[in-house]
C-alpha atoms as a PDB file:
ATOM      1  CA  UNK A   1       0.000   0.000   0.000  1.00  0.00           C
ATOM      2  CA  UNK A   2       2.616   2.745   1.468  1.00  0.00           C
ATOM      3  CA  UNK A   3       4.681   1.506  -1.864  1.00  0.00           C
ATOM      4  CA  UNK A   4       1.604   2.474  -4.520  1.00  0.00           C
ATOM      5  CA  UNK A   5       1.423   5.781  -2.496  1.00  0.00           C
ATOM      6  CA  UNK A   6       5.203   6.539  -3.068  1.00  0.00           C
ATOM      7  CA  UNK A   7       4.678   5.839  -6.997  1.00  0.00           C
ATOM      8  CA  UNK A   8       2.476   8.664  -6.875  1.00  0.00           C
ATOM      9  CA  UNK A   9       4.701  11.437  -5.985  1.00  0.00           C
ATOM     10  CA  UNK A  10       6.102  11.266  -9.765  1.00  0.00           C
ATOM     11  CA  UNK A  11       6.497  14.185 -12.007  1.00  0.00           C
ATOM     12  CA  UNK A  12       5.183  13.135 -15.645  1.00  0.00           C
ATOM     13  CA  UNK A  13       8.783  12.585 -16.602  1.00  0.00           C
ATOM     14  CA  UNK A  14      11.494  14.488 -14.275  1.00  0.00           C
ATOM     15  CA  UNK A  15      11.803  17.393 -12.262  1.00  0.00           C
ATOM     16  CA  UNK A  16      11.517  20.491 -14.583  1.00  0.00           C
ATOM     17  CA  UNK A  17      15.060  22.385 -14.818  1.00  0.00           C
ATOM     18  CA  UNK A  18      15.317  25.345 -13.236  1.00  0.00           C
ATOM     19  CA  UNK A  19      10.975  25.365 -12.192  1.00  0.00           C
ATOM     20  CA  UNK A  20       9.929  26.319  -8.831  1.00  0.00           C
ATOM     21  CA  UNK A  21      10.235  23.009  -6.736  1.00  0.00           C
ATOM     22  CA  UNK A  22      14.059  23.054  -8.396  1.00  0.00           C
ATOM     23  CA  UNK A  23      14.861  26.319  -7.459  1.00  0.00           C
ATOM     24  CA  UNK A  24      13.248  25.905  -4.052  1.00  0.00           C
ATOM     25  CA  UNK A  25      15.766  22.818  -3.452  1.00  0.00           C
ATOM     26  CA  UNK A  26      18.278  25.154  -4.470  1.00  0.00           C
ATOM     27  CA  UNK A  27      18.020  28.226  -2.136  1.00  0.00           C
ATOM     28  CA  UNK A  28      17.079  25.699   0.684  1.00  0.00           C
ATOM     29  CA  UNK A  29      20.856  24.038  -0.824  1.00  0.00           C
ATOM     30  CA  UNK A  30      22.475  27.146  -0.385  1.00  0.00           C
ATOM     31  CA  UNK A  31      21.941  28.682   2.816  1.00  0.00           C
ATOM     32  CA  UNK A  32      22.198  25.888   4.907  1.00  0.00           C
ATOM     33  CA  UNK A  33      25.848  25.021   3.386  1.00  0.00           C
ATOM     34  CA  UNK A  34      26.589  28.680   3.647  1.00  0.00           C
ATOM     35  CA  UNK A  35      25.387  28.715   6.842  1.00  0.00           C
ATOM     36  CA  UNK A  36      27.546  25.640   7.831  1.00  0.00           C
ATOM     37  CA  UNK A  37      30.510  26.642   6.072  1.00  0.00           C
ATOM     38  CA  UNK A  38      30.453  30.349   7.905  1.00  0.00           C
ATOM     39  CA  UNK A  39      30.041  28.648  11.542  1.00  0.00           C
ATOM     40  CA  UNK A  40      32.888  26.257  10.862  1.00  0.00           C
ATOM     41  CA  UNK A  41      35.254  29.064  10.068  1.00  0.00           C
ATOM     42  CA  UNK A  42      34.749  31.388  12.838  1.00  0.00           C
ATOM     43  CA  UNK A  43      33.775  29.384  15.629  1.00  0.00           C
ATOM     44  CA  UNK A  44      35.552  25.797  15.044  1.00  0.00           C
ATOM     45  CA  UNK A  45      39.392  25.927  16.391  1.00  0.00           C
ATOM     46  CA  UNK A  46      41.368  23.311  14.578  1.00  0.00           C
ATOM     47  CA  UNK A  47      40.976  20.105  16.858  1.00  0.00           C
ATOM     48  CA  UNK A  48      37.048  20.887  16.389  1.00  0.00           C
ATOM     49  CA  UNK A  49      36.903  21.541  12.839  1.00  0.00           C
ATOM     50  CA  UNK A  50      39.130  18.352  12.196  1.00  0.00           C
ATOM     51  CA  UNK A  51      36.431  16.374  14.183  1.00  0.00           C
ATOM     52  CA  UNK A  52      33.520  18.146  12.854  1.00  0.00           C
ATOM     53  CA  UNK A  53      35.137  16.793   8.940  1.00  0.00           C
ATOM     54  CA  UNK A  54      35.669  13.317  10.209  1.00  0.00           C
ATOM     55  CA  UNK A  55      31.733  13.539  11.122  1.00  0.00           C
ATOM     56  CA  UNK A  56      31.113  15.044   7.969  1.00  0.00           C
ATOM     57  CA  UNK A  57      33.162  12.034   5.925  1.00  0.00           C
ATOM     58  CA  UNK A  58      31.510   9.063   8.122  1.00  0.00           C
ATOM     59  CA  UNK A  59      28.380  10.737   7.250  1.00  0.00           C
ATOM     60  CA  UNK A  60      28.708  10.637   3.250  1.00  0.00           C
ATOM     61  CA  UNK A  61      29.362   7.021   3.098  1.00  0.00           C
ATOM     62  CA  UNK A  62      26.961   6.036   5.841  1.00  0.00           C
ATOM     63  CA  UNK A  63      24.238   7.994   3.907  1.00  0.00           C
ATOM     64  CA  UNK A  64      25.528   6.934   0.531  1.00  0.00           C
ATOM     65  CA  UNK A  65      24.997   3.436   1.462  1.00  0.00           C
ATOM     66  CA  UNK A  66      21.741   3.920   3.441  1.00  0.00           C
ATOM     67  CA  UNK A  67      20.328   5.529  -0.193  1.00  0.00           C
ATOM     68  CA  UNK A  68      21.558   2.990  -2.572  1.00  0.00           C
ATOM     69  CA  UNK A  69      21.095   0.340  -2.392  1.00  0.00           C
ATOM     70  CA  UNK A  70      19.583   0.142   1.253  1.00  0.00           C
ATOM     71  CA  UNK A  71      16.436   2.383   0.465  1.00  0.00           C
ATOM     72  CA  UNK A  72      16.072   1.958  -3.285  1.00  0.00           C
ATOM     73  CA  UNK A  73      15.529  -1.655  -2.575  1.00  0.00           C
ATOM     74  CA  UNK A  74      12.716  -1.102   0.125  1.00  0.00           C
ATOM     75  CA  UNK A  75      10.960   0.921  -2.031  1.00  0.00           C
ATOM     76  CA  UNK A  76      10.764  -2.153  -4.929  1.00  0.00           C
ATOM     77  CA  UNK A  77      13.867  -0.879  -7.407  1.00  0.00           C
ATOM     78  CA  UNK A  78      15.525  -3.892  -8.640  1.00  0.00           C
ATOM     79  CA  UNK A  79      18.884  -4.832  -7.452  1.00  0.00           C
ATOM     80  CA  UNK A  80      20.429  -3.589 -10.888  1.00  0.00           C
ATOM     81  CA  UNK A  81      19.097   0.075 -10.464  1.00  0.00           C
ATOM     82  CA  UNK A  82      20.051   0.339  -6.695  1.00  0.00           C
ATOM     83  CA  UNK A  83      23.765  -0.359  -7.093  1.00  0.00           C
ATOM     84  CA  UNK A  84      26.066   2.817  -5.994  1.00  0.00           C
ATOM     85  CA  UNK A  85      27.998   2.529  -9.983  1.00  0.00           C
ATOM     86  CA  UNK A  86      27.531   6.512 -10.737  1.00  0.00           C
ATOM     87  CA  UNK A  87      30.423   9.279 -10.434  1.00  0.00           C
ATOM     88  CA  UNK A  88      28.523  10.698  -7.966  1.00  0.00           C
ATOM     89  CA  UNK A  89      28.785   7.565  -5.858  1.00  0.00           C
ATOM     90  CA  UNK A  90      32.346   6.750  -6.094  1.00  0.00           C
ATOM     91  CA  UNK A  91      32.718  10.967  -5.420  1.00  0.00           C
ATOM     92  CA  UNK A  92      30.882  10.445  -1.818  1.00  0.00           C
ATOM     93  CA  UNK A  93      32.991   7.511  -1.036  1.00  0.00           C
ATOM     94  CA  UNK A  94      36.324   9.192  -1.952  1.00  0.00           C
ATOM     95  CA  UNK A  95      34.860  12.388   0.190  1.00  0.00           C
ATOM     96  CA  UNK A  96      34.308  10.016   2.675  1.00  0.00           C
ATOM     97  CA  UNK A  97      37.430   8.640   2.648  1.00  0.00           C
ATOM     98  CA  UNK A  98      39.210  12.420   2.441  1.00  0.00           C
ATOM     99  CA  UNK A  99      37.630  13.594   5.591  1.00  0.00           C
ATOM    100  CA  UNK A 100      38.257  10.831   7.195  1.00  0.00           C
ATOM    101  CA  UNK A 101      42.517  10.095   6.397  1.00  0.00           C
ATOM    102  CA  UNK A 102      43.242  12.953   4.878  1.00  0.00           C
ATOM    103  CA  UNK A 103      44.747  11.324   2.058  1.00  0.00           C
ATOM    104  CA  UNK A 104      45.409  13.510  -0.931  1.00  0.00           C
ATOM    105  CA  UNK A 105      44.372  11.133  -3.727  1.00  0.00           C
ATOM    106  CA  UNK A 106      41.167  10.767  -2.570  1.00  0.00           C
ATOM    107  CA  UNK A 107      40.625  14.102  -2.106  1.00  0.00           C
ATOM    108  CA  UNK A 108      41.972  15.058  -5.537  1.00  0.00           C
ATOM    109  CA  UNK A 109      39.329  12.284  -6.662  1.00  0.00           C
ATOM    110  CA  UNK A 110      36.678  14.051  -4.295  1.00  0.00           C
ATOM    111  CA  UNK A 111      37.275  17.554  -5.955  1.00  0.00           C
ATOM    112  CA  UNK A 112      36.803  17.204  -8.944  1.00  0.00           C
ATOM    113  CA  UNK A 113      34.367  14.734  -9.135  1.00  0.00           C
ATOM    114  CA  UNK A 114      32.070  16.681  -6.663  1.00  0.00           C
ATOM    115  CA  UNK A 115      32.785  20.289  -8.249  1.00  0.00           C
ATOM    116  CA  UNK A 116      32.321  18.963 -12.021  1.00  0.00           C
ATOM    117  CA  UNK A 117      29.706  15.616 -11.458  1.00  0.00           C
ATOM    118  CA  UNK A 118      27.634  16.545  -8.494  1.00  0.00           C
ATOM    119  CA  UNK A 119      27.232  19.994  -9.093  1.00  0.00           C
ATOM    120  CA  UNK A 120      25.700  19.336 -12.466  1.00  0.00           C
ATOM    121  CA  UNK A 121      23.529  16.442 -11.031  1.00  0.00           C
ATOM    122  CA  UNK A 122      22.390  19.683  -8.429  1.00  0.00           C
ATOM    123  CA  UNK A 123      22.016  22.059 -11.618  1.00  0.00           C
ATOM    124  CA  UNK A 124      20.259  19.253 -14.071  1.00  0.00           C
ATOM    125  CA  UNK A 125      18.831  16.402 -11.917  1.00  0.00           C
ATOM    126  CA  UNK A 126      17.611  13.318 -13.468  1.00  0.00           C
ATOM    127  CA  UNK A 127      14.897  12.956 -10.660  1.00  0.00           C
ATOM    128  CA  UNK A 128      11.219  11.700 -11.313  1.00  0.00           C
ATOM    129  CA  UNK A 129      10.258  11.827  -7.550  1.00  0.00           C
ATOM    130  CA  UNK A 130       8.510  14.569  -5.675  1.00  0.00           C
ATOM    131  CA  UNK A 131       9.123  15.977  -2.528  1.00  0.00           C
ATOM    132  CA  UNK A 132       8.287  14.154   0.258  1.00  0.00           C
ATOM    133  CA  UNK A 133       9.246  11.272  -1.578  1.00  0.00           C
ATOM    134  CA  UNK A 134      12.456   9.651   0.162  1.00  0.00           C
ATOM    135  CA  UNK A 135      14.081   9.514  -3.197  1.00  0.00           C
ATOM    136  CA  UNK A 136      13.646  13.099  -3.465  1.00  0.00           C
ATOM    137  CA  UNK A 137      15.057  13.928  -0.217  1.00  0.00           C
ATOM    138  CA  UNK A 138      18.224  11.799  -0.692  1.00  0.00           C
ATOM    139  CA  UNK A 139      19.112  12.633  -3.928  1.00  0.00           C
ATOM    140  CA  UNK A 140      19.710  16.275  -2.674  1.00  0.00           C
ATOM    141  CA  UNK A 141      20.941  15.381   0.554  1.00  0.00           C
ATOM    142  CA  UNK A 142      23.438  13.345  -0.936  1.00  0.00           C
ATOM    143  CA  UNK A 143      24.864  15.376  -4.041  1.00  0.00           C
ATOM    144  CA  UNK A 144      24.839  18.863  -0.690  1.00  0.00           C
ATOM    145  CA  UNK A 145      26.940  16.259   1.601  1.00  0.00           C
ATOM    146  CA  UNK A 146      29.395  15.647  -1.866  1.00  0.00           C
ATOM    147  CA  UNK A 147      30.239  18.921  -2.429  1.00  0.00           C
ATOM    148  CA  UNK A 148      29.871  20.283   1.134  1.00  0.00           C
ATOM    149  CA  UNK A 149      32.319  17.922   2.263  1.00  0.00           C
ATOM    150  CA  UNK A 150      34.695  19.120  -0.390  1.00  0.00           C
ATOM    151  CA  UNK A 151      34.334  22.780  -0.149  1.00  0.00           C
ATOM    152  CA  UNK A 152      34.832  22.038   3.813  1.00  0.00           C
ATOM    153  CA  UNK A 153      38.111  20.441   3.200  1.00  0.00           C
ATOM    154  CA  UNK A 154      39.352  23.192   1.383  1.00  0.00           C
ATOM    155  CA  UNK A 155      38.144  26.203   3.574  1.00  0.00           C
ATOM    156  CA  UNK A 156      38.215  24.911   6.213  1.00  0.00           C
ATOM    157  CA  UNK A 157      40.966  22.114   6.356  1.00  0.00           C
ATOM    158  CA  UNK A 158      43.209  23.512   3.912  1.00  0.00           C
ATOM    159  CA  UNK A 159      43.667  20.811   1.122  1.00  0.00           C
ATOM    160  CA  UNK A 160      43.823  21.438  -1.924  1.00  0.00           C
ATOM    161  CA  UNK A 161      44.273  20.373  -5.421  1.00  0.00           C
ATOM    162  CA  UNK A 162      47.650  20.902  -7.626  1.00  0.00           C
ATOM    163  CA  UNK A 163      48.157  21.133 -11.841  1.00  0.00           C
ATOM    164  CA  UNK A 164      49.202  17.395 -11.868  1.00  0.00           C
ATOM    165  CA  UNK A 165      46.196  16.609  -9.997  1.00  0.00           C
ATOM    166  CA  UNK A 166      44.462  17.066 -13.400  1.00  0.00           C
ATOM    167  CA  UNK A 167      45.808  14.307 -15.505  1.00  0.00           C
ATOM    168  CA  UNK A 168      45.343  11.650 -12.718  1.00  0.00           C
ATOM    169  CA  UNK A 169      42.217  12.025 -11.971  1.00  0.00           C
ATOM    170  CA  UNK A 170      41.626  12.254 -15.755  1.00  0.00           C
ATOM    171  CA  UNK A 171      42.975   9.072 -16.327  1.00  0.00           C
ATOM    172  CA  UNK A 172      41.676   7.217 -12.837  1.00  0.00           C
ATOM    173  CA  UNK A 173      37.741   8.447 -14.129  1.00  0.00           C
ATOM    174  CA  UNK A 174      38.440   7.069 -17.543  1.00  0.00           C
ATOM    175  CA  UNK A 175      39.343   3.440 -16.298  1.00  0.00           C
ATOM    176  CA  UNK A 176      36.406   3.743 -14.150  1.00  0.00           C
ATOM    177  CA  UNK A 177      34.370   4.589 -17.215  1.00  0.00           C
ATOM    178  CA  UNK A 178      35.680   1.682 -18.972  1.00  0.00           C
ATOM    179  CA  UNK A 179      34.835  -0.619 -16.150  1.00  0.00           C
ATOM    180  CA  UNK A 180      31.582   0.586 -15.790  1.00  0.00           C
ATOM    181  CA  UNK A 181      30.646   0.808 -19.586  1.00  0.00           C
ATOM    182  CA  UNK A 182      30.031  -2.529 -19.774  1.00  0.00           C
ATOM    183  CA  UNK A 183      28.291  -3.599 -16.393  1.00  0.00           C
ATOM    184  CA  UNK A 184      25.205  -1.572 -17.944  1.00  0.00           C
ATOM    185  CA  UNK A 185      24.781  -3.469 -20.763  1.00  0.00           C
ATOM    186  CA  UNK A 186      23.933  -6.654 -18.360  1.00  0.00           C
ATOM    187  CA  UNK A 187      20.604  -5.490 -17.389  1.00  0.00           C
ATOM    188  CA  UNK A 188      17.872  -3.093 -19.338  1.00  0.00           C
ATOM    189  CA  UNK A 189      17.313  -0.502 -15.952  1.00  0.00           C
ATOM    190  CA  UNK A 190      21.299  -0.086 -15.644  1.00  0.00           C
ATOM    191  CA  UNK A 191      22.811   3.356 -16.898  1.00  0.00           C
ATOM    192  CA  UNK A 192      25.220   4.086 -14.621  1.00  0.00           C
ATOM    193  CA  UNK A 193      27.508   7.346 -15.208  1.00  0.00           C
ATOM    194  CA  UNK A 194      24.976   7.561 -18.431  1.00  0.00           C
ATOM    195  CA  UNK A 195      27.307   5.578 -20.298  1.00  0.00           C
ATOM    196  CA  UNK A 196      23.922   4.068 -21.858  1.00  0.00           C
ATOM    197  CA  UNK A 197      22.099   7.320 -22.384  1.00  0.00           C
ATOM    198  CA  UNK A 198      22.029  10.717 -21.863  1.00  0.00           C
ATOM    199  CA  UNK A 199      19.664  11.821 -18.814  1.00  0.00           C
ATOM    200  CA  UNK A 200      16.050  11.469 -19.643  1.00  0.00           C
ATOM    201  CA  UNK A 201      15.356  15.193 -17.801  1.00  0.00           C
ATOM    202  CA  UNK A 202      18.049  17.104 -20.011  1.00  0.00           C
ATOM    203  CA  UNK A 203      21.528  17.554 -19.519  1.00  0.00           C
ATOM    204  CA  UNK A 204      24.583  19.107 -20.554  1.00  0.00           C
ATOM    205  CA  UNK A 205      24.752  15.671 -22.635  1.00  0.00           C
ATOM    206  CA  UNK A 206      22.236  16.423 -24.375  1.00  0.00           C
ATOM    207  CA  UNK A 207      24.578  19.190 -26.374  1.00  0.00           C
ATOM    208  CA  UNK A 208      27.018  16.234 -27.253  1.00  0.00           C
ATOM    209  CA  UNK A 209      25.461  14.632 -29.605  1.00  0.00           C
ATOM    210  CA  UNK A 210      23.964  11.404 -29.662  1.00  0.00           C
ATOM    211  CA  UNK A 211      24.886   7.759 -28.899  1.00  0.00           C
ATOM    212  CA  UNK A 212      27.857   6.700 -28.400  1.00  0.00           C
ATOM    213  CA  UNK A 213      29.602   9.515 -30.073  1.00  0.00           C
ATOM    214  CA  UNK A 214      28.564  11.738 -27.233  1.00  0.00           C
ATOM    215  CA  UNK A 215      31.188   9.713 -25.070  1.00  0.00           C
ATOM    216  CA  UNK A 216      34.054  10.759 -26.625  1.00  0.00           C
ATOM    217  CA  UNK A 217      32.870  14.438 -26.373  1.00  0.00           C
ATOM    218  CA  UNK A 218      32.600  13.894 -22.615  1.00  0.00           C
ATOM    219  CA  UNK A 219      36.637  12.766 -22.571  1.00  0.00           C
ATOM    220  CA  UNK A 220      36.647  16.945 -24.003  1.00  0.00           C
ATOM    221  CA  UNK A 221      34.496  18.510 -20.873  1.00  0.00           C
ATOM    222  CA  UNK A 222      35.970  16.060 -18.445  1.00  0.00           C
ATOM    223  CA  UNK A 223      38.819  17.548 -19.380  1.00  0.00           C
ATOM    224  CA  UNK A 224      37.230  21.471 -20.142  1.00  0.00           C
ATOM    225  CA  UNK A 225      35.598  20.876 -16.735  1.00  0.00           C
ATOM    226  CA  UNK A 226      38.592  19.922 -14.503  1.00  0.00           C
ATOM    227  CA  UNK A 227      40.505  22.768 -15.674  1.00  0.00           C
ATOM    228  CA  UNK A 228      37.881  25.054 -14.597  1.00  0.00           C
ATOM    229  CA  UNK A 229      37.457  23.719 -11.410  1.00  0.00           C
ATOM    230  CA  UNK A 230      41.380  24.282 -10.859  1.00  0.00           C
ATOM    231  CA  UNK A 231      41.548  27.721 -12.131  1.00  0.00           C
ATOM    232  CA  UNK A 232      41.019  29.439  -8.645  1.00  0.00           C
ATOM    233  CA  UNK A 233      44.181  27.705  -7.733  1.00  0.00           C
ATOM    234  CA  UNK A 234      45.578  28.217 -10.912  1.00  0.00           C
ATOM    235  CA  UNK A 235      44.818  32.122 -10.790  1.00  0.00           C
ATOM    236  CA  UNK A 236      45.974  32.396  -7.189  1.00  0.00           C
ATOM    237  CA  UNK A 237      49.286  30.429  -7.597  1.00  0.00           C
ATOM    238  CA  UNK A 238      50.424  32.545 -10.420  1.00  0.00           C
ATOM    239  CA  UNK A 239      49.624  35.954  -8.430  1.00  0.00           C
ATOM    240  CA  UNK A 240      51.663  34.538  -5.217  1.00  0.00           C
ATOM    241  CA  UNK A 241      54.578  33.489  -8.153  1.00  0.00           C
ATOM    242  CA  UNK A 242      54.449  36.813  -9.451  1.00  0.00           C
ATOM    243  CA  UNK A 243      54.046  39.038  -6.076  1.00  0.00           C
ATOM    244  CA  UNK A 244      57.526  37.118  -5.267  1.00  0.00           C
ATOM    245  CA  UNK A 245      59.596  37.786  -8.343  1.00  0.00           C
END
């Protein structure tokens, strides 16, 4: 029964882009990691702040693993929908994982796959559910806790990416692609990292171009979309570099 109520809270085919319940997510978003982000500066000293991130990282996976598969499954998705295969998922691991050790290859991983996949999953969600639909809930909560969690390990831990952090994590997200590609082709409802297809809600894919030549185009933004994400460093480094000379 509570099941066939759940299925009701569907838009007719996803979330509109940018419409009022999207926007609304979006504000809400905003000010609380604002919020967070402003009260960790000025009132956490740094034994407090490093506890607060180690929180922060055992929260991602715990939730990330609560969401899929845990709660996908209770609410009837089959087994090869509810497995945690997108970038999105491997990002709230490795911010997991970053918050937690402190290791820099994980948080290289973290960055960019939080500032470049989970910020466009926040900006163009594939989502069918409506709020208060669980899947609704989670699939915000979980892309926020992503890139919160990175954003808090730079301002307020410090860490930070560097210019050769680029090509591994270039190269580490392609292997992962290839690994992945195929897994979806073992089951009709698997799409993971929309190897299969573009979004059905609209995307930035959509722009690519279609099937399959739209995945070498992605190797291009990857790329286009890691080097953005590094320019604040990039930008800051060569000011510092050129106050010195």
């Amino acid at each position: 029964m509570w099941r066939e109520q759940l299925e009701q809270l569907k838009y007719e085919k996803t979330i509109p882009m940018f419409g009022s319940d999207h926007l609304i997510y979006l504000a809400i978003i905003f000010i609380i990691s604002a919020a967070f982000l402003i009260y960790a500066k000025n009132k956490l000293n740094p034994k407090q702040a490093d506890k607060v991130g180690r929180i922060l990282g055992i929260v991602a996976i715990v939730h990330l693993f609560l969401e899929i598969p845990t709660m996908k499954l209770i609410i009837g998705h089959s087994l090869p929908a509810s497995l945690p295969l997108h970038l999105c998922n491997f990002g709230m691991i490795m911010v997991g994982i970053a918050l937690i050790t402190r290791k820099q290859w994980a948080f290289e991983l973290a960055y960019f796959w939080a500032l470049c996949g989970a910020s466009q999953s926040l900006l163009t969600p594939d989502l069918k559910y409506m709020f208060p639909h669980p899947m609704a809930i989670t699939f915000f909560t979980a892309h926020t806790i992503e890139i919160l969690g990175v954003l808090y390990a730079v301002i307020i831990l410090k860490m930070r990416p560097h210019w050769n952090s680029i090509p591994r994590v270039f190269w580490k997200t392609l292997v992962l692609a290839m690994i992945v590609f195929p897994l979806n082709f073992l089951h009709p409802d698997m799409n993971y990292m929309f190897l299969k297809h573009a979004p059905l809600g609209g995307s930035l894919i959509d722009l690519l171009g279609p099937w399959p030549w739209y995945l070498l185009s992605l190797l291009g933004v990857a790329l286009l979309l890691f080097l953005v994400a590094y320019s604040p460093y990039a930008i800051s480094d060569a000011i510092k570099k050129r106050k010195t000379q």
